[in-house]
C-alpha atoms as a PDB file:
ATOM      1  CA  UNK A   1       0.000   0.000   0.000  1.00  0.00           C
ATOM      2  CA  UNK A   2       1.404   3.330  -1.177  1.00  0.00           C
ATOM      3  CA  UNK A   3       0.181   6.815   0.882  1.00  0.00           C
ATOM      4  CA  UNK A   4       1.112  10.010   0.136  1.00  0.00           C
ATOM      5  CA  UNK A   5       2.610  12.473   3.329  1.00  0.00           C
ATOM      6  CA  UNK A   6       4.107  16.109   3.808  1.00  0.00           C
ATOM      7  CA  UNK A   7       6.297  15.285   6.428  1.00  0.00           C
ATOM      8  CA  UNK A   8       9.266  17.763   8.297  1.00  0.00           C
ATOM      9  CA  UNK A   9      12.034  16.082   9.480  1.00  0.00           C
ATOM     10  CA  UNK A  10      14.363  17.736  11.903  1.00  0.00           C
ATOM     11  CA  UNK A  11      18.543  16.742  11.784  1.00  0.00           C
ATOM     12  CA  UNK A  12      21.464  18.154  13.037  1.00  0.00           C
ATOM     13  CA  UNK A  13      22.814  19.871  10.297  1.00  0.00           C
ATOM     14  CA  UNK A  14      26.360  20.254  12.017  1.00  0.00           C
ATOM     15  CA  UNK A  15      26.591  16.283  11.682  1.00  0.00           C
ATOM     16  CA  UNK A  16      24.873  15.920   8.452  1.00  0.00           C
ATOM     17  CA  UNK A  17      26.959  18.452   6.663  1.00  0.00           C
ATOM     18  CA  UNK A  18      27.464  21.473   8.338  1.00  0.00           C
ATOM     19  CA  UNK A  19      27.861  25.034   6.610  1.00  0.00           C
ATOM     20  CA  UNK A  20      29.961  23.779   3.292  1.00  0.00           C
ATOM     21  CA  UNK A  21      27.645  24.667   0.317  1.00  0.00           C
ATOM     22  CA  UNK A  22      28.921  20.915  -1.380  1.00  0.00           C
ATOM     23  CA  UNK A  23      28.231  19.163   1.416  1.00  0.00           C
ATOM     24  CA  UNK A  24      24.722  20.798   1.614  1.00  0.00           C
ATOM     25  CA  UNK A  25      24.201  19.705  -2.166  1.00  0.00           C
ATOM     26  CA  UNK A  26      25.546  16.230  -1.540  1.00  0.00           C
ATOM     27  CA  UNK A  27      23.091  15.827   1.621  1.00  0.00           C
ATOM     28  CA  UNK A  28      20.164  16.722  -0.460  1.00  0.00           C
ATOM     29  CA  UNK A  29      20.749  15.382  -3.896  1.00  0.00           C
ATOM     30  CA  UNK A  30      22.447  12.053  -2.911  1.00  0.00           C
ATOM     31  CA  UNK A  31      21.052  10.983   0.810  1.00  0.00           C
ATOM     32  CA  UNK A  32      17.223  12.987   0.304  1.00  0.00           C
ATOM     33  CA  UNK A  33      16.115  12.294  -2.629  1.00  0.00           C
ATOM     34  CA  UNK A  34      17.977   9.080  -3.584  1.00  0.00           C
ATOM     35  CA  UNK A  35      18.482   9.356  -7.512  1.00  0.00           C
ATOM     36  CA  UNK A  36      18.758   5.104  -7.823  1.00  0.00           C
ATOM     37  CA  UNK A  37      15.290   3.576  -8.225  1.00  0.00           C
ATOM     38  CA  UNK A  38      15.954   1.318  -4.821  1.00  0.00           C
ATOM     39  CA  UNK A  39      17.544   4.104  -2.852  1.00  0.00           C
ATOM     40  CA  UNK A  40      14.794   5.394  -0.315  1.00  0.00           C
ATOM     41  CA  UNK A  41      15.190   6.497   3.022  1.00  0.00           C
ATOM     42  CA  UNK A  42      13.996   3.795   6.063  1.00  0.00           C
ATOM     43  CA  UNK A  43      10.709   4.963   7.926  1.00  0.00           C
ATOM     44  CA  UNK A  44      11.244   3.893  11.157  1.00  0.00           C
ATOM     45  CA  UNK A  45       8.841   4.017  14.249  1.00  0.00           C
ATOM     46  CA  UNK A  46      10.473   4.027  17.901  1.00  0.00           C
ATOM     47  CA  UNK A  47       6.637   3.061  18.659  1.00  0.00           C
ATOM     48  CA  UNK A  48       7.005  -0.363  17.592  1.00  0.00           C
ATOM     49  CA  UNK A  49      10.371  -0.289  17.542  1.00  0.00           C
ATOM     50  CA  UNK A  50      10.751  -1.728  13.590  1.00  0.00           C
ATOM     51  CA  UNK A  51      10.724  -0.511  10.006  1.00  0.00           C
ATOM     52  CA  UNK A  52       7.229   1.179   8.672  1.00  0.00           C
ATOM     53  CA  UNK A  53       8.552   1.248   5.079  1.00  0.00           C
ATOM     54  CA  UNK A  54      10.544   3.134   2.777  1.00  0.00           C
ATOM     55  CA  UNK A  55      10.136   6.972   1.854  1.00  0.00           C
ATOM     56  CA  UNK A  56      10.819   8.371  -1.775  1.00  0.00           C
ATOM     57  CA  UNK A  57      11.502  12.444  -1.053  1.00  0.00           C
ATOM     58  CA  UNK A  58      10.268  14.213  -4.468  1.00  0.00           C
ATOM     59  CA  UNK A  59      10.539  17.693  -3.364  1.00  0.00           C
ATOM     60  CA  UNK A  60      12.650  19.774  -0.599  1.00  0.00           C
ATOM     61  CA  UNK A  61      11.044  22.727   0.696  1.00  0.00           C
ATOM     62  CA  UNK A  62      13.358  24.889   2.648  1.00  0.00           C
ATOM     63  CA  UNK A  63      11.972  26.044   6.119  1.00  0.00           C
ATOM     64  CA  UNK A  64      12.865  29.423   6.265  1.00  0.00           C
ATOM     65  CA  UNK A  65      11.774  30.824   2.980  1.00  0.00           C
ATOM     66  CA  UNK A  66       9.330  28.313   1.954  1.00  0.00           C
ATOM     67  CA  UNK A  67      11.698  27.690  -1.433  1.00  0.00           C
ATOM     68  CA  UNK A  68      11.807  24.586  -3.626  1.00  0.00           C
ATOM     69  CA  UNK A  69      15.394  23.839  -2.948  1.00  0.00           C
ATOM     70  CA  UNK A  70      14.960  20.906  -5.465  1.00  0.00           C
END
């Protein structure tokens, strides 16, 4: 069963990539959205405490501007 969500997710960006504009692009274009057709990120719920399913991101909306950063 496929369903369709607007999710926000919340990371520490000092971790993740930090300030470096490549490592910014990197983050988005090669862990987000996952260019290979099986590369999707792991939905995971601490509620059960196992795997939901997979997520395919198809658009990144930044936060503070509301811009289509894809």
């Amino acid at each position: 069963m496929k369903l369709k969500l607007e999710i926000e997710i919340e990371y520490d960006k000092d971790s993740m990539h930090g300030d470096d504009e490549d490592a910014i692009t990197w983050f988005h274009d090669r862990v987000l959205l996952n260019p290979g057709p099986d590369e999707r990120l792991f939905l995971h719920s601490n509620c059960i405490g196992d795997e939901i399913g997979t997520v395919k991101v198809t658009r990144i909306i930044s936060e503070a501007n509301g811009k289509d950063l894809t």
